[in-house]
Protein backbone atom coordinates (compact mmCIF):
# COMPACT_ATOMS: atom_id res chain seq x y z
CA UNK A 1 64.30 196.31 10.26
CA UNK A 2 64.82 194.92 14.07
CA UNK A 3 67.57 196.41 16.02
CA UNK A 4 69.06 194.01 18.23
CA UNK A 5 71.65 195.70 21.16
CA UNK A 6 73.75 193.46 24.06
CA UNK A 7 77.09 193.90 25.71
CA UNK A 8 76.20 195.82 28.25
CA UNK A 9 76.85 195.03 31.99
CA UNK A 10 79.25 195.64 35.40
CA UNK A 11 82.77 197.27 34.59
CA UNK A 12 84.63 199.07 36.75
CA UNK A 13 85.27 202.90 36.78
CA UNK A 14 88.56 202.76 34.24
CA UNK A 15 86.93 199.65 32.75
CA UNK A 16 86.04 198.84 28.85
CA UNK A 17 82.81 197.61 27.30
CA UNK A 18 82.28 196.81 24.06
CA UNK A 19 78.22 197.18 22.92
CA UNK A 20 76.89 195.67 19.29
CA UNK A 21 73.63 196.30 17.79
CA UNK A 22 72.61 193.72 15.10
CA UNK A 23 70.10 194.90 12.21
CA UNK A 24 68.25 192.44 10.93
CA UNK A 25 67.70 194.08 7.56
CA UNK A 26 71.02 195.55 7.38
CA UNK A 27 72.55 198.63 8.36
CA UNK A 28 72.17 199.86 4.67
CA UNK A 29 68.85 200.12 5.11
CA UNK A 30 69.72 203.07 7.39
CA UNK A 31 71.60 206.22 6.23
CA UNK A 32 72.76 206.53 9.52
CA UNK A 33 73.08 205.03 13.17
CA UNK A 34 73.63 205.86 16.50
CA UNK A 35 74.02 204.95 20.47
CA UNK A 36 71.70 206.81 22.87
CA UNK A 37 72.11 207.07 26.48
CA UNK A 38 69.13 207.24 28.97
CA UNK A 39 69.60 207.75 32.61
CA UNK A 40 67.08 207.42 35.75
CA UNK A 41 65.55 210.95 35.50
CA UNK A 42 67.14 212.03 33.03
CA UNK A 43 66.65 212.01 28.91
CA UNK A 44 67.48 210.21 26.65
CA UNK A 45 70.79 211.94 24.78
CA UNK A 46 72.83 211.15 21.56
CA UNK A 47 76.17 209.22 22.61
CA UNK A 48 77.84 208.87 18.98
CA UNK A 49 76.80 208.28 15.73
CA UNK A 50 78.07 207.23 12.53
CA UNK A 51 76.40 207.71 8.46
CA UNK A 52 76.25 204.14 7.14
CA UNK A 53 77.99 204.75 3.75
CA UNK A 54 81.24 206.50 4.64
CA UNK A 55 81.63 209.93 6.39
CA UNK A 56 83.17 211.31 9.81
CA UNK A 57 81.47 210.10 13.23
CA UNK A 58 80.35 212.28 15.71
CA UNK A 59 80.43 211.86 19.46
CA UNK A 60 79.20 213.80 22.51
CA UNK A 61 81.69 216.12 23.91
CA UNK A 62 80.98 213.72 27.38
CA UNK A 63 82.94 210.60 25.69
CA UNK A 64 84.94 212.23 22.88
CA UNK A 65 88.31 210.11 22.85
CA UNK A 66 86.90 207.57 25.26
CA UNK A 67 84.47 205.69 23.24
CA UNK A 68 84.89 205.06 19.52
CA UNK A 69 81.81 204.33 17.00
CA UNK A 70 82.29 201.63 14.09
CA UNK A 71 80.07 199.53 11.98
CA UNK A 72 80.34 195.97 10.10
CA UNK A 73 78.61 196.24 6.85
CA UNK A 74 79.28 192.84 6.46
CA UNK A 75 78.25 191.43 9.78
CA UNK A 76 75.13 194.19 9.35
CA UNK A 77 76.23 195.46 13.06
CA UNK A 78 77.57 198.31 14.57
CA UNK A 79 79.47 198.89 17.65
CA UNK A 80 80.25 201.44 20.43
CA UNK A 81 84.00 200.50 21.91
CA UNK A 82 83.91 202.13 25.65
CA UNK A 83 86.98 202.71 27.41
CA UNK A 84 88.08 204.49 30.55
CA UNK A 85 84.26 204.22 31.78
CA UNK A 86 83.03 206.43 34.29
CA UNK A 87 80.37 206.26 36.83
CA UNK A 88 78.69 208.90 35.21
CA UNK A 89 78.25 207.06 32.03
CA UNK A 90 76.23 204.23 33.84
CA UNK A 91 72.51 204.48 31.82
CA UNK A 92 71.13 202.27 29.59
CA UNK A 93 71.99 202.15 25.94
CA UNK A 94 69.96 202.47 23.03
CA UNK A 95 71.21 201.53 19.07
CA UNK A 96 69.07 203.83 16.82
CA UNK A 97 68.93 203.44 12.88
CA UNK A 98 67.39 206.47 10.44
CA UNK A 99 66.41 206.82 7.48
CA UNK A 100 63.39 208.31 5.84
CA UNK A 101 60.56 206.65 7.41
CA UNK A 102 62.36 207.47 10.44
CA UNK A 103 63.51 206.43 13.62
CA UNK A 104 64.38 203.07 14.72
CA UNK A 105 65.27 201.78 18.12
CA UNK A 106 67.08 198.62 19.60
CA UNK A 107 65.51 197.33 23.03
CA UNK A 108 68.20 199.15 25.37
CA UNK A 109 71.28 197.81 26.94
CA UNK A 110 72.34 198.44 30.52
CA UNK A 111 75.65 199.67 31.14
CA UNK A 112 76.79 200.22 35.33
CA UNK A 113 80.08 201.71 35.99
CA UNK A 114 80.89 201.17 39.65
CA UNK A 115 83.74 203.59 41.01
C-alpha cells in the first residue's frame, strides 16, 4: 500500500491548510493512521491520529482544538484540517498507515507558516 500526501504549502500565521494522504490499497488495509511532523533539527513527532474502523482520535497537546483528523473510507484518504496555524507548526508532514507488518509512510508534505 502507497501513501500518497499533498496540500501542503505558504499560509499565514492564523491561516488554514487542509493536507490529504491517498492510500492506494485503502485505508482498511491499515488499523490505524496518522500525521507526523518533522522539523529542521528536530524529530520526527506524532501530530494526530485516527483507528481506521471507528474509535476516538488523538492529537498532540501542541494542536489540540486547532487541527482536526478525519478519514474517507470511501475516497480511501484521510485528512488533517489545520486552522489557526502557527509559525511553530511550519515542518514537513508525514501520513503514516499501521498495521501488523508495520509502518508505512507517505513521501512528506511541506507546510511554512509565516508570522
Amino acid at each position: 500500500v502507497q501513501l500518497q500526501a499533498s496540500g501542503g504549502g505558504l499560509v499565514q500565521a492564523g491561516g488554514s491548510l487542509r493536507l490529504s494522504c491517498a492510500a492506494s490499497g485503502g485505508i482498511l488495509s491499515f488499523n490505524a493512521m496518522g500525521w507526523y511532523r518533522q522539523a529542521p533539527g528536530k524529530q520526527r513527532e506524532l501530530v494526530a491520529a485516527i483507528p481506521t474502523r471507528g474509535g476516538n482520535p488523538i492529537y498532540a497537546d501542541a494542536v489540540k482544538g486547532r487541527f482536526t483528523i478525519s478519514r474517507d473510507i470511501a475516497l480511501n484518504t484521510m485528512y488533517l484540517q489545520m486552522n489557526s496555524l502557527k509559525p511553530e507548526d511550519t515542518s514537513v508532514y508525514y501520513c503514516n498507515g499501521r498495521n501488523w507488518r508495520g509502518d508505512s509512510w507517505g513521501q512528506g508534505t511541506l507546510v511554512t507558516v509565516s508570522s
